[in-house]
Protein backbone atom coordinates (compact mmCIF):
# COMPACT_ATOMS: atom_id res chain seq x y z
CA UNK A 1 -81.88 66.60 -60.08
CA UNK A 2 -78.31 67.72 -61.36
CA UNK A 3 -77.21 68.85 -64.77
CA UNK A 4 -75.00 65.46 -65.95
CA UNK A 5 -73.54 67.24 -69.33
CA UNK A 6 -75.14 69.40 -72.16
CA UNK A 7 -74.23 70.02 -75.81
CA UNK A 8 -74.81 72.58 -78.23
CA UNK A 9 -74.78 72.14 -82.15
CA UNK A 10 -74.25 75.68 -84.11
CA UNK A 11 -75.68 77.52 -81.38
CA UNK A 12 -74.57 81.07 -80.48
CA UNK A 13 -71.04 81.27 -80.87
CA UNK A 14 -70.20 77.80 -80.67
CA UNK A 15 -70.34 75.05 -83.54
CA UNK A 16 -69.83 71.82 -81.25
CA UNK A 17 -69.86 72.14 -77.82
CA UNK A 18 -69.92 69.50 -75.18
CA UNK A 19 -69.87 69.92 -71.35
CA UNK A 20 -69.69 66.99 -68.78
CA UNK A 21 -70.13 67.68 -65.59
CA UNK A 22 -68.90 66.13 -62.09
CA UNK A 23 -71.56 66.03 -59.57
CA UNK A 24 -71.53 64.88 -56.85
CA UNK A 25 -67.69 64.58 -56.81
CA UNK A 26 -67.65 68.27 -57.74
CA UNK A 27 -70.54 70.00 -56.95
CA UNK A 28 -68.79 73.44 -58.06
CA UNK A 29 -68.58 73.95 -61.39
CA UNK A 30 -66.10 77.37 -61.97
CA UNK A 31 -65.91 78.02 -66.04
CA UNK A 32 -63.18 80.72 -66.37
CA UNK A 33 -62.84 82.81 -69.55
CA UNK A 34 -61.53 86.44 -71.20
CA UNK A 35 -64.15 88.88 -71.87
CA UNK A 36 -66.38 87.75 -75.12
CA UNK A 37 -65.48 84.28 -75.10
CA UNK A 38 -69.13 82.94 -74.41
CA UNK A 39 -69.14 82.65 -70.94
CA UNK A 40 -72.88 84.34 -70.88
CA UNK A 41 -73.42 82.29 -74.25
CA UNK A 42 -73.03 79.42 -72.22
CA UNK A 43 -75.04 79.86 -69.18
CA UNK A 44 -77.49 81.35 -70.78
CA UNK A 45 -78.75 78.53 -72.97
CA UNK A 46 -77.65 76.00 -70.19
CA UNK A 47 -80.92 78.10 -68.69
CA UNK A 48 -82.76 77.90 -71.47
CA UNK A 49 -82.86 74.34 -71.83
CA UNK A 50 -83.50 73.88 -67.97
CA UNK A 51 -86.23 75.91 -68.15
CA UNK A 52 -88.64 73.15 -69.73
CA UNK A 53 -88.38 71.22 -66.61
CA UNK A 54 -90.83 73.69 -64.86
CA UNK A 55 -92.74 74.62 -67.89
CA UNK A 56 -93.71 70.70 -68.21
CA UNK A 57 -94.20 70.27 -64.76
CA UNK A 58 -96.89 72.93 -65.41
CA UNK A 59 -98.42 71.52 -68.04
CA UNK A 60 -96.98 68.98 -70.44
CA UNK A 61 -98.11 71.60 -73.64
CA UNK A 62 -96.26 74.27 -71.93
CA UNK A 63 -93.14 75.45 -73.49
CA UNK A 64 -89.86 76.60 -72.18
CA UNK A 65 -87.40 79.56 -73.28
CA UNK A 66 -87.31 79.01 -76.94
CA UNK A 67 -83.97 79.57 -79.23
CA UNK A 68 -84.10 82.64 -80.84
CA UNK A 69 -83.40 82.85 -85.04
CA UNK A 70 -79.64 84.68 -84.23
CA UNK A 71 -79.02 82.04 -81.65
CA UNK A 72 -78.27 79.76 -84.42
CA UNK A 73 -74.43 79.81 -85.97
CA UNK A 74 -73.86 81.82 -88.97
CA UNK A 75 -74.36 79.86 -92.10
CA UNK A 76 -75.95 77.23 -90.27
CA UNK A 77 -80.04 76.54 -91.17
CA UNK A 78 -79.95 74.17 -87.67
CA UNK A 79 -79.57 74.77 -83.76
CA UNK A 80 -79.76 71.76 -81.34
CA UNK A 81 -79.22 71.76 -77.39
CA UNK A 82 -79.04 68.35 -76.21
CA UNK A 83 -79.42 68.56 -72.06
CA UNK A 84 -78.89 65.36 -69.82
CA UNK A 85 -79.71 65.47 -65.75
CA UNK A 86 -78.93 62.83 -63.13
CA UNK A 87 -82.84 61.75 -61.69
CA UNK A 88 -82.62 61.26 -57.79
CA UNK A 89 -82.67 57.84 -56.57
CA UNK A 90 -85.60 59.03 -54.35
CA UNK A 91 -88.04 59.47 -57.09
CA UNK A 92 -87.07 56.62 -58.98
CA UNK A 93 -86.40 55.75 -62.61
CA UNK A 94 -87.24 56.54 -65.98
CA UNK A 95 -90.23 54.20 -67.62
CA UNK A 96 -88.54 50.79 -69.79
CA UNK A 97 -89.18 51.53 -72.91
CA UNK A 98 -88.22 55.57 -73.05
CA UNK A 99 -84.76 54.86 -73.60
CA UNK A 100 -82.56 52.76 -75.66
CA UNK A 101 -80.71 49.33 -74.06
CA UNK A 102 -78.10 51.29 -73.64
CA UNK A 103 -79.14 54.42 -71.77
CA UNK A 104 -78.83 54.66 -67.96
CA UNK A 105 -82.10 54.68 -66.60
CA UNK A 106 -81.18 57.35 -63.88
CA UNK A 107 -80.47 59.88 -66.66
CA UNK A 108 -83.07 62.14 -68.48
CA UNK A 109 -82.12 63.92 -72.08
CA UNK A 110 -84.38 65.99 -73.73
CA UNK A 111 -83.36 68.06 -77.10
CA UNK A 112 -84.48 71.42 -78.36
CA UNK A 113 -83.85 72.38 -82.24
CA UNK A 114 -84.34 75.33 -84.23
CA UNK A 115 -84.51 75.53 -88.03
CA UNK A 116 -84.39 78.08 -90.67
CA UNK A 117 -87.31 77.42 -93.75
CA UNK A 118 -86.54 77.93 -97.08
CA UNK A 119 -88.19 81.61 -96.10
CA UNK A 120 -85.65 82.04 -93.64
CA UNK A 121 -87.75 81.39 -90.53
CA UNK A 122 -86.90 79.59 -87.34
CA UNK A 123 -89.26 76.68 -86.34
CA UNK A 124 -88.78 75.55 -82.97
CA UNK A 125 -88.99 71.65 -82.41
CA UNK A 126 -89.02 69.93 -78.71
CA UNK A 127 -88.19 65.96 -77.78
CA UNK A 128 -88.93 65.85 -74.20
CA UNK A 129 -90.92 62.46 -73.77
CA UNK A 130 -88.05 61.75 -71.36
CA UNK A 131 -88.87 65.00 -69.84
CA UNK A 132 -92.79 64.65 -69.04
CA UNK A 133 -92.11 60.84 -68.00
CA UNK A 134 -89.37 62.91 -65.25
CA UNK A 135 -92.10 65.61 -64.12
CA UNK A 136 -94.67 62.53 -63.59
CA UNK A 137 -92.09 60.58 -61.40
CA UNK A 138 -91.88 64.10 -59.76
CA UNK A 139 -95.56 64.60 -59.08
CA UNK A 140 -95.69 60.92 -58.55
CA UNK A 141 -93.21 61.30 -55.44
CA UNK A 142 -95.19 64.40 -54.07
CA UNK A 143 -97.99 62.70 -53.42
CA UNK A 144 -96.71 59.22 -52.23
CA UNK A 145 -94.75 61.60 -49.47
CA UNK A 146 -94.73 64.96 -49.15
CA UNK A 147 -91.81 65.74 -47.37
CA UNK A 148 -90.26 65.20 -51.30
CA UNK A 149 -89.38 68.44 -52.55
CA UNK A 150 -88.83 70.03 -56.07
CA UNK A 151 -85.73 71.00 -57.65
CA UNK A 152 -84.59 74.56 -57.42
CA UNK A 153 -83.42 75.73 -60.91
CA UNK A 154 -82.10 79.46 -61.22
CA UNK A 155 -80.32 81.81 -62.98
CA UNK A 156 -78.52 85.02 -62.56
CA UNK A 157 -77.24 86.75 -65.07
CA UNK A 158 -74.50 89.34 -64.76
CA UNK A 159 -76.96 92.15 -65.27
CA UNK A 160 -77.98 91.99 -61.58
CA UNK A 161 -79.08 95.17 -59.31
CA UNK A 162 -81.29 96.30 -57.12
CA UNK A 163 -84.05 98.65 -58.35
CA UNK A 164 -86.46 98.68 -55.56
CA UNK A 165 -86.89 97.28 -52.77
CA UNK A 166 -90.81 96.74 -52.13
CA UNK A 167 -92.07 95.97 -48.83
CA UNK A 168 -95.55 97.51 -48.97
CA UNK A 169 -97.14 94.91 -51.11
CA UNK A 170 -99.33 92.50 -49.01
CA UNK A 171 -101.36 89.44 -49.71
CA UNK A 172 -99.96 88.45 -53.11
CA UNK A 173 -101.67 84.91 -53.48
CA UNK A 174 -98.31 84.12 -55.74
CA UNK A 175 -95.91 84.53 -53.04
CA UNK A 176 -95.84 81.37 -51.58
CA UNK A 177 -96.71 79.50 -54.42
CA UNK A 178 -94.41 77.11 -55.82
CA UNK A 179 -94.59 78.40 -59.40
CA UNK A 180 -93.33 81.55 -58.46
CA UNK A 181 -89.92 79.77 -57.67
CA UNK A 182 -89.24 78.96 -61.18
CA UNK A 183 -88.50 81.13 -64.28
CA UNK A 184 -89.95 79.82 -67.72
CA UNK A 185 -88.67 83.45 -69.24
CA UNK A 186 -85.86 84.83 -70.82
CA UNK A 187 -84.00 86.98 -68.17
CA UNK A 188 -82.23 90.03 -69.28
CA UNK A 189 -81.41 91.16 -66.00
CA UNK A 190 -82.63 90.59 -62.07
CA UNK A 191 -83.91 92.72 -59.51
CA UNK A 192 -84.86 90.82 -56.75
CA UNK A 193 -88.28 92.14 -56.38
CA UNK A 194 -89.57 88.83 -55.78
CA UNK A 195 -87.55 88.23 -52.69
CA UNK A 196 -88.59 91.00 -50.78
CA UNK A 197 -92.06 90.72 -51.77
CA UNK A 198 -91.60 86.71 -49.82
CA UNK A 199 -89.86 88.84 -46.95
CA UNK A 200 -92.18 91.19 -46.28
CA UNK A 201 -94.80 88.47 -46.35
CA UNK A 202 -92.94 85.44 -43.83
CA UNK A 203 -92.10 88.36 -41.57
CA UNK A 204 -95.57 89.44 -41.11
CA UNK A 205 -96.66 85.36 -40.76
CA UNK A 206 -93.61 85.13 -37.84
CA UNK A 207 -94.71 88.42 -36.09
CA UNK A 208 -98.16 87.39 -36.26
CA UNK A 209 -97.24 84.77 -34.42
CA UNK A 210 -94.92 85.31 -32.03
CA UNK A 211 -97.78 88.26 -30.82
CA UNK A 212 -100.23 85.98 -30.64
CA UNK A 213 -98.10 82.96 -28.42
CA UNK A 214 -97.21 85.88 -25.90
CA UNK A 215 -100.68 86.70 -25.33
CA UNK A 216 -101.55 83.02 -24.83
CA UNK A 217 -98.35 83.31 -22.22
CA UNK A 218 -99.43 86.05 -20.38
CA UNK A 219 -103.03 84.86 -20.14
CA UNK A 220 -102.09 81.84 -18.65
CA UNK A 221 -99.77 82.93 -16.14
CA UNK A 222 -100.77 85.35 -13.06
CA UNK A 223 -98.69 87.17 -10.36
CA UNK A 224 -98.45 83.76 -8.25
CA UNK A 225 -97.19 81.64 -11.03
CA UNK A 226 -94.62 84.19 -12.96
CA UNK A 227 -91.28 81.95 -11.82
CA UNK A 228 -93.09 79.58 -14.66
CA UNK A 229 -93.13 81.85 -17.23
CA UNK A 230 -89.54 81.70 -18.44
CA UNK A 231 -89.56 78.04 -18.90
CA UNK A 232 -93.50 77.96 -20.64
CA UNK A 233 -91.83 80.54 -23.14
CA UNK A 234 -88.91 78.77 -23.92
CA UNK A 235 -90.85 75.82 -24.63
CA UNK A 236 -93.40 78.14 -26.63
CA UNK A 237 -90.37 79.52 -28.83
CA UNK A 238 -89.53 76.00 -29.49
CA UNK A 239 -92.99 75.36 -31.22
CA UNK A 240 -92.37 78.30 -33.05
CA UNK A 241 -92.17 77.24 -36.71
CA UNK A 242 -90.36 79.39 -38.82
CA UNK A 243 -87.80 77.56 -40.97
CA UNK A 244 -88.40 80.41 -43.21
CA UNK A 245 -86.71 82.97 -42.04
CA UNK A 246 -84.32 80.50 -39.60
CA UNK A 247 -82.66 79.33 -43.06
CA UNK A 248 -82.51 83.04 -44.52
CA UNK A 249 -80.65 84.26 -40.82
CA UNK A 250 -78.44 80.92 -41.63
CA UNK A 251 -77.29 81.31 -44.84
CA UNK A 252 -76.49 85.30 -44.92
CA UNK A 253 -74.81 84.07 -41.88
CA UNK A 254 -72.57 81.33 -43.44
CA UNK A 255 -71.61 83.27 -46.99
CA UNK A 256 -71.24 86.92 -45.11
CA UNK A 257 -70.50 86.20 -41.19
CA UNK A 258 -70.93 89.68 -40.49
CA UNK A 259 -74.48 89.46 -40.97
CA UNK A 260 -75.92 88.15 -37.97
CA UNK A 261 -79.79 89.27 -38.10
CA UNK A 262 -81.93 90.73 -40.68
CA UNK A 263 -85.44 91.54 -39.94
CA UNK A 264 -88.05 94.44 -40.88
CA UNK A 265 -88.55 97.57 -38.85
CA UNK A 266 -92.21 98.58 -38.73
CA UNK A 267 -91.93 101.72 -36.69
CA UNK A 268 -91.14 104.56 -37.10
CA UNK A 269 -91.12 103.26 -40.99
CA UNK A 270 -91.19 100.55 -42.50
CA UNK A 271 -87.49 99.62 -43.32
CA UNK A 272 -85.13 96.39 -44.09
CA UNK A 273 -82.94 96.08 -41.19
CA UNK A 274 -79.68 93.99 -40.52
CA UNK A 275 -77.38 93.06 -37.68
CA UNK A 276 -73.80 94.23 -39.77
CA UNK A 277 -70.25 93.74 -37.74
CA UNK A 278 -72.18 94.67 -34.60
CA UNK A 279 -74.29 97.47 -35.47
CA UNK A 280 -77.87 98.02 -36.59
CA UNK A 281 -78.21 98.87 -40.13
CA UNK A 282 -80.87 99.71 -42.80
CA UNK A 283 -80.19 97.21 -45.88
CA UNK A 284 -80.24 100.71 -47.55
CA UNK A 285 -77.01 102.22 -45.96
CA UNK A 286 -74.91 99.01 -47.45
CA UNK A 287 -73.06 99.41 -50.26
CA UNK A 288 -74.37 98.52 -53.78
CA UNK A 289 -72.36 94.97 -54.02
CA UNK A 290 -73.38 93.93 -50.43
CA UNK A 291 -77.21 94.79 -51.03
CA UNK A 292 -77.19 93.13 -54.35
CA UNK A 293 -75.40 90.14 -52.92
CA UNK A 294 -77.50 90.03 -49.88
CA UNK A 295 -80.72 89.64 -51.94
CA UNK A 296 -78.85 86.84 -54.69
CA UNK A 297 -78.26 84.47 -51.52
CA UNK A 298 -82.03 85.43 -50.24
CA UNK A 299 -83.55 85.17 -53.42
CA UNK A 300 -81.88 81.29 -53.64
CA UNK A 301 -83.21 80.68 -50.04
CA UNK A 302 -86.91 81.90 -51.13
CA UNK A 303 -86.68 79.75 -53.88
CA UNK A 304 -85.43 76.68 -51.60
CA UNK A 305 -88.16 77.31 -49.15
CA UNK A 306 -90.92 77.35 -51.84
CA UNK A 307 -90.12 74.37 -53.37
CA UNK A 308 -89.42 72.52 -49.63
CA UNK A 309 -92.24 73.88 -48.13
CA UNK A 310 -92.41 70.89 -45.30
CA UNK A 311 -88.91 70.76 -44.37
CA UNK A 312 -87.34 72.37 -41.36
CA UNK A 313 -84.30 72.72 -43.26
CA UNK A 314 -84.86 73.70 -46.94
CA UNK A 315 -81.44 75.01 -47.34
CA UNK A 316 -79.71 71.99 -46.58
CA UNK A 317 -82.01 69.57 -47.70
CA UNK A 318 -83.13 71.01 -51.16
CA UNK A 319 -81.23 70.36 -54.23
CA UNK A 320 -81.26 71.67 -57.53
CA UNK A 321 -79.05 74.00 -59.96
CA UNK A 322 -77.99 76.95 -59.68
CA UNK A 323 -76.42 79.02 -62.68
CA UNK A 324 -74.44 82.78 -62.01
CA UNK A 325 -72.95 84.47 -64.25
CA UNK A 326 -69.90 86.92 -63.48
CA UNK A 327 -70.03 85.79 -60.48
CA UNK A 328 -66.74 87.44 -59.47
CA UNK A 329 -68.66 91.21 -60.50
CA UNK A 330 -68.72 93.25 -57.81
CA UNK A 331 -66.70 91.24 -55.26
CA UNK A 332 -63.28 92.85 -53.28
CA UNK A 333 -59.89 90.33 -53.36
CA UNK A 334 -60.84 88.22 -49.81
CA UNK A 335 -64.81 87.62 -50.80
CA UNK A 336 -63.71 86.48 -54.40
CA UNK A 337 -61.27 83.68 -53.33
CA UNK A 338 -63.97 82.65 -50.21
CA UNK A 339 -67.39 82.76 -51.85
CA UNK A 340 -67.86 79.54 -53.26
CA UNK A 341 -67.10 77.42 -50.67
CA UNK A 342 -69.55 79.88 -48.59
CA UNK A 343 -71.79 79.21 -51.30
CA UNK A 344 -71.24 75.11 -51.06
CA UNK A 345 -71.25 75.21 -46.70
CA UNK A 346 -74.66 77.10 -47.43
CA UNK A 347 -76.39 75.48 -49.87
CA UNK A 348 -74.82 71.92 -49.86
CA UNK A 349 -77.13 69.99 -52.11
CA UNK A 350 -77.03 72.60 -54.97
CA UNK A 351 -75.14 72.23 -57.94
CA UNK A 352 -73.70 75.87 -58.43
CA UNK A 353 -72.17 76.57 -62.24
CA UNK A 354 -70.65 79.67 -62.21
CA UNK A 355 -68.47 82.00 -64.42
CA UNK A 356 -65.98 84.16 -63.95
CA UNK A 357 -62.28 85.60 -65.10
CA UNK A 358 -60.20 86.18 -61.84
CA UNK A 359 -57.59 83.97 -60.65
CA UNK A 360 -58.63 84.88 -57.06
CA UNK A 361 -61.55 82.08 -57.50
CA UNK A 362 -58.83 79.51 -58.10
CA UNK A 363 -58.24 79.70 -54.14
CA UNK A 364 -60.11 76.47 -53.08
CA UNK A 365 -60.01 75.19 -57.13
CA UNK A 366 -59.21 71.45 -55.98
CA UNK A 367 -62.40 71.15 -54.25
CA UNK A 368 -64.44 71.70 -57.89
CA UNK A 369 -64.80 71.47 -61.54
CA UNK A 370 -62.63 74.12 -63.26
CA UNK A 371 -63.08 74.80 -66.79
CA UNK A 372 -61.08 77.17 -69.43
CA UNK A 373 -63.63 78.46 -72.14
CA UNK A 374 -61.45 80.01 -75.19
CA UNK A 375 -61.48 80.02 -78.88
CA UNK A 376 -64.88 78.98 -78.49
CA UNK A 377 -63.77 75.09 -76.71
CA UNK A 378 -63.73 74.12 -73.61
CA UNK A 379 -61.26 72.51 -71.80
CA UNK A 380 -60.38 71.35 -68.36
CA UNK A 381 -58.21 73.74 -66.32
CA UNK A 382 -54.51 72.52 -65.31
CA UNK A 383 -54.40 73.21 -61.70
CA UNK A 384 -51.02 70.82 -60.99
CA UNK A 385 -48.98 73.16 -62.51
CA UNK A 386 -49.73 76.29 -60.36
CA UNK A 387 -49.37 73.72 -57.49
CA UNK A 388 -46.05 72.91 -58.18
CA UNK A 389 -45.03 76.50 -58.65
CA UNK A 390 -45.97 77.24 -55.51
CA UNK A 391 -43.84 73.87 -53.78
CA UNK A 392 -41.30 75.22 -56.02
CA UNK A 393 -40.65 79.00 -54.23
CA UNK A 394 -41.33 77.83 -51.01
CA UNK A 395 -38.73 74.88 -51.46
CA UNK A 396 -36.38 77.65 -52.96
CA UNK A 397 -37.02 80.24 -50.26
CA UNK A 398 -37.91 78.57 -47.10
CA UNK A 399 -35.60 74.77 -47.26
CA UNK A 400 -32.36 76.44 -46.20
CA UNK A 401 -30.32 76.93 -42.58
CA UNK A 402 -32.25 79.33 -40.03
CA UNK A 403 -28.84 79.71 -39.12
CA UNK A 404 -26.18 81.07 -41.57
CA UNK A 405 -22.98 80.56 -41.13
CA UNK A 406 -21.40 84.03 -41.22
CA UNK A 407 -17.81 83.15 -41.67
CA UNK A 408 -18.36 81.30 -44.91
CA UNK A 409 -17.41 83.57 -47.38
CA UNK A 410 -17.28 81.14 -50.38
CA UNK A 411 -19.62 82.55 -53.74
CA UNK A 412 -23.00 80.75 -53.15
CA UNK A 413 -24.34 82.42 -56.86
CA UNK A 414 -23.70 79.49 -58.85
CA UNK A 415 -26.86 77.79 -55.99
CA UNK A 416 -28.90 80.59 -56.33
CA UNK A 417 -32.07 80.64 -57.95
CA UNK A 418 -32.08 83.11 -61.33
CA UNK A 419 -33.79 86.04 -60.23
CA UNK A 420 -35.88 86.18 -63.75
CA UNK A 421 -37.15 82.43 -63.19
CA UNK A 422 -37.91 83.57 -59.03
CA UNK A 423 -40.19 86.90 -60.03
CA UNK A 424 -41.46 85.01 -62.60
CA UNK A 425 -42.57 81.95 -59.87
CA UNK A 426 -43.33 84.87 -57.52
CA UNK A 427 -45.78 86.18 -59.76
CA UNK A 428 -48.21 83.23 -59.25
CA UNK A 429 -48.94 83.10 -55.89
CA UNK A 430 -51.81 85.10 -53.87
CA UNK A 431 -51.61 88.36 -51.84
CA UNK A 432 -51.61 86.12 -48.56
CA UNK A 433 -48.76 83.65 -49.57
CA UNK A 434 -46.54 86.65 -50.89
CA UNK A 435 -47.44 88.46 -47.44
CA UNK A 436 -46.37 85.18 -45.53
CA UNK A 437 -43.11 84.75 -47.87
CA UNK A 438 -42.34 88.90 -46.56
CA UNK A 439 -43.16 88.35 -43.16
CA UNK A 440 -40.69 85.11 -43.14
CA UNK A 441 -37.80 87.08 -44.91
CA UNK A 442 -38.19 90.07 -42.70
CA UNK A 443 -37.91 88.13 -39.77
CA UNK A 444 -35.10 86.09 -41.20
CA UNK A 445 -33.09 89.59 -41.87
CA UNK A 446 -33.80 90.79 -38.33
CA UNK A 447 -32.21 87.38 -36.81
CA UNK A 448 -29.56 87.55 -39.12
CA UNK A 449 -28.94 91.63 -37.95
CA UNK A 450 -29.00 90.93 -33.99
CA UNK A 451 -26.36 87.66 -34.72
CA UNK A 452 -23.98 90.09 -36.26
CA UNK A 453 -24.73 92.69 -33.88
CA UNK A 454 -23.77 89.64 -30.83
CA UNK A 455 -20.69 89.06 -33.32
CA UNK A 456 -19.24 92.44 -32.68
């Protein structure tokens, strides 16, 4: 299931708002903005109306995050979000009959209004036949072949932290449950507590049996018979079934590669461990950007794992959406312009729709959907015109002779470039491509030096 547009009518801060998206020809969706120009509007009540899906897969009376009364525009007595998503081929296609002639068949809408009374009270109204007929072809699929997995829906907001991280808690029947992979909520803020909670618990269920496979080993296997026992353990480790914590190691692996390993450390106390550019580390000695980062991308695994719980491979096979918010908080220059294409080689089947204000995320920006959100419209973003700036300097400061010709002392200042018009073209390239354009010119000045030097 992916998010195929959404539209708001006098809600929050926006009067008429419409947002198509580009899945799967862009699975990244990167809205850019100043600071209070809705970003967290946005995303928020893109949540909001996602977060019927589970609700009616719960129970088709079961209601979603509701629109507050101040969610709806000032001097407006009406709020409506109108949400569309793309229904996999795999579970088939809306019922004839739910939708007009016209509609696409492959494409659910469901609407969500709020209205003030003549007291001044919001009523909250729901249309989401479309909606229960999509959690039936769901639950249809599930049980025709349960390999079929359910979409992963999230959503960080920027208030994100770590508060504590709980290990101790054991044998919470909600843990592996598939409802605890959804929020029907409004969320504030995250903490993560539900990831390590799932941690604490898969690592006990992989210990468990990893002990009890070597003690089947060794039982087996006497004095007389011990040049067997490397090649009945390697075959035992094979049978080992953890995709659980395989796909965790995998991911942290693929958004931060100097995470290698992350396990839990039972003795002498109980303590998150990871493998961190070659040394052994308690999750605790990280700084406070790594460790909240480290539980975002675990927290989306859990949830992938939970609602795959068959597949070997729930990070590459599940699908879903995926909402963060300031999702350039908290990141240094290098991790900013690399972490959603991380986030994409991770997680390929999610549709991520992020937000952020730094022109370091712009790095890889032909690859996905970028959006400018200002005076409360959105529009795409231009990215052709950055790219010819940059063809532009390196035309003017690379296409010329590696060889000078010293004894031409004609004026060459009428060719030049104006220096106001080269800074100003300078000015919009990264840290790496100005590095490169220094490295070149340095090395052109010390070839130019040892020619005159040779000269004399």
């Amino acid at each position: 299931m992916k998010l195929e547009s959404i539209r708001f009518k006098h809600t929050g801060l926006f009067s008429n708002l419409q947002v198509q998206f580009l899945y799967p020809h862009k699975p990244i969706t990167l809205i850019l903005g100043e600071q209070a120009t809705g970003k967290t509007t946005l995303l928020k009540h893109i949540y909001q109306a996602l977060s019927w899906f589970p609700a009616r897969l719960k129970d088709s009376r079961t209601a979603g995050v509701v629109m507050l009364d101040q969610d709806i525009l000032n001097s407006r007595i009406q709020s409506r979000i109108e949400l569309s998503v793309k229904i996999p081929t795999e579970i088939g296609q809306l019922p004839e009959g739910s939708q007009s002639q016209e509609s696409d068949a492959s494409i659910c809408t469901w609407k969500l209004y709020k209205t003030l009374n003549s007291q001044g009270i919001g009523i909250s109204q729901a249309e989401t036949q479309q909606l229960e007929e999509l959690t039936a072809l769901y639950q249809k699929a599930i049980k025709q072949d349960p390999l079929q997995g359910l979409p992963c829906i999230a959503y960080y907001p920027s208030d994100r932290f770590i508060n504590e991280i709980n290990l101790l808690s054991k044998n919470i029947p909600a843990v592996f449950q598939a409802s605890s992979a959804y929020d029907v909520a409004a969320i504030p803020f995250t903490t993560f507590a539900r990831f390590f909670e799932w941690f604490r618990e898969i690592s006990d269920i992989e210990n468990a049996q990893s002990a009890q496979l070597l003690q089947h080993i060794l039982d087996k296997f006497n004095a007389q018979s011990l040049q067997h026992l490397e090649q009945e353990i390697f075959q035992t480790h094979a049978q080992l079934n953890s995709p659980n914590l395989q796909a965790l190691k995998s991911s942290l692996n693929t958004v931060f590669p100097d995470i290698t390993d992350i396990y839990l450390q039972y003795q002498p106390k109980l303590q998150l461990m990871l493998s961190y550019q070659g040394q052994n580390l308690s999750y605790q000695q990280l700084s406070n950007s790594m460790k909240t980062w480290i539980a975002l991308v675990g927290d989306i695994v859990r949830r992938l794992c939970l609602l795959n719980p068959l597949s070997l491979y729930p990070c590459l096979e599940g699908e879903g959406i995926v909402l963060i918010d300031q999702i350039d908080t908290q990141l240094d220059q290098t991790l900013c312009r690399e972490i959603l294409p991380r986030l994409h080689q991770a997680f390929p089947r999610l549709q991520l729709i992020v937000t952020g204000n730094r022109e370091e995320l712009l790095e890889h920006a032909f690859d996905y959907q970028c959006l400018r959100l200002s005076d409360k419209q959105i529009s795409p973003l231009v990215l052709e015109n950055t790219h010819d700036l940059y063809d532009h300097v390196y035309q003017n400061l690379f296409n010329h002779s590696s060889e000078p010709d010293l004894n031409d002392l004609s004026p060459t200042l009428a060719n030049e470039p104006d220096v106001d018009q080269l800074l100003e073209l300078l000015a919009h390239l990264t840290d790496a491509q100005k590095q490169e354009i220094l490295q070149y010119l340095q090395s052109d000045t010390k070839h130019l030096n040892e020619s005159r030097l040779s000269e004399k």
